[in-house]
Protein backbone atom coordinates (compact mmCIF):
# COMPACT_ATOMS: atom_id res chain seq x y z
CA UNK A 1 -11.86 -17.53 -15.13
CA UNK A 2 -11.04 -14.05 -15.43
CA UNK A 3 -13.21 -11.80 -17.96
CA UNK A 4 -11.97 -10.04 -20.59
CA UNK A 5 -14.00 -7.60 -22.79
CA UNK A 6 -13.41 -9.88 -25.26
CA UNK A 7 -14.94 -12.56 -23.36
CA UNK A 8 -18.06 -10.26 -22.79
CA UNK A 9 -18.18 -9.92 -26.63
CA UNK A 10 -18.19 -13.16 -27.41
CA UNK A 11 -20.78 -13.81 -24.83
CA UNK A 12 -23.18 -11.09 -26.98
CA UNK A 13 -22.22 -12.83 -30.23
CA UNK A 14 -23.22 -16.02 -28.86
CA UNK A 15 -26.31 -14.75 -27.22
CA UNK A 16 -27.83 -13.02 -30.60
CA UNK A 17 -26.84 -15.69 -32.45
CA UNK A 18 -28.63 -18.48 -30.28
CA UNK A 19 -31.89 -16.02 -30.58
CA UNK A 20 -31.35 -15.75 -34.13
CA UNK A 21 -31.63 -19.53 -34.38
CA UNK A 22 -34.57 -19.80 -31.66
CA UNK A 23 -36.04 -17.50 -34.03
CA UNK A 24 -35.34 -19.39 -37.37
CA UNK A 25 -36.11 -22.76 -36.08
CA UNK A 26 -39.79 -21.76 -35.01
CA UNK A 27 -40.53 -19.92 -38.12
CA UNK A 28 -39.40 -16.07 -38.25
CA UNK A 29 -37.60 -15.04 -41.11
CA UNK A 30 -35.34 -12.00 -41.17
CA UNK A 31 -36.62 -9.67 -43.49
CA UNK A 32 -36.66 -6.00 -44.83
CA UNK A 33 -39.62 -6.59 -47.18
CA UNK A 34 -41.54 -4.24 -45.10
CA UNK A 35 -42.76 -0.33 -45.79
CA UNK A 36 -39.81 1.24 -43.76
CA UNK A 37 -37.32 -1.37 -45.30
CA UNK A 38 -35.87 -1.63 -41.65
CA UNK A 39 -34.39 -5.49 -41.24
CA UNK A 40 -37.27 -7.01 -39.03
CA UNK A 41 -38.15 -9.86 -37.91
CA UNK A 42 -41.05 -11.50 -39.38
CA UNK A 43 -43.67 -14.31 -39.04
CA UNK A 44 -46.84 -16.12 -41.17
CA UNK A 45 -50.05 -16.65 -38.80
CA UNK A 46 -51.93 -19.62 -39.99
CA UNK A 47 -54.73 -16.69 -40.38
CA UNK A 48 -52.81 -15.01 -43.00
CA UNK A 49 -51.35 -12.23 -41.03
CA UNK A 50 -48.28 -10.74 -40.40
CA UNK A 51 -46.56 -10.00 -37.49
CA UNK A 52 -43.16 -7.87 -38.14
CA UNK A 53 -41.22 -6.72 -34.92
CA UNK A 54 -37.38 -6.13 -33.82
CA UNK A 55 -35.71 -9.30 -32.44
CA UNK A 56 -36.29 -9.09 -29.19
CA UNK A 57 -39.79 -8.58 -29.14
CA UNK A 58 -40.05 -11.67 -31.64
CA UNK A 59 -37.84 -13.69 -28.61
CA UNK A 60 -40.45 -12.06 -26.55
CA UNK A 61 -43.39 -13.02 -28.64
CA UNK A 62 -42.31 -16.49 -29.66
CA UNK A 63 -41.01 -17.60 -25.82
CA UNK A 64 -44.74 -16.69 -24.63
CA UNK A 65 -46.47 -18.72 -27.54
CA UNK A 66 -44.24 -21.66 -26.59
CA UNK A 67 -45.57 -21.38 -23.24
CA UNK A 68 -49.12 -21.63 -24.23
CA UNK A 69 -51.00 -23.78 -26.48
CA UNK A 70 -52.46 -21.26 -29.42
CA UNK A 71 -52.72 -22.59 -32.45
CA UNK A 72 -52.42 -19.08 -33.98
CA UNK A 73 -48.62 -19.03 -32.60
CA UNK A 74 -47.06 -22.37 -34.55
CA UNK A 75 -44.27 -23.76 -32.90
């Protein structure tokens, strides 16, 4: 297969959009309902609180509470 840069950006696409999903599918909502009105990712503890972070670190977050059994961390 030879790569092309279009290749490689389709590859990204694909990527973000499969973390988007991971993201949606255990909860996280995409938001900019927050006090720098920066899109953020965002997600309910059963405690009330709120944890708002960048996409990544919700990936981050979320693959780590999957790993675990909390029940602060739904899955």
């Amino acid at each position: 297969m030879r790569v092309t840069t279009n290749k490689i950006s389709e590859a990204e696409d694909a990527l973000e959009n499969a973390k988007e999903s991971f993201l949606r599918q255990r909860g996280w909502r995409h938001t900019c309902d927050n006090p720098a009105s920066t899109w953020l990712w965002q997600k309910a503890l059963p405690d009330g609180r709120l944890v708002v972070v960048c996409r990544d670190t919700a990936v981050n977050l979320q693959a780590s509470a999957d790993s675990i059994s909390m029940k602060n961390w739904p899955k």
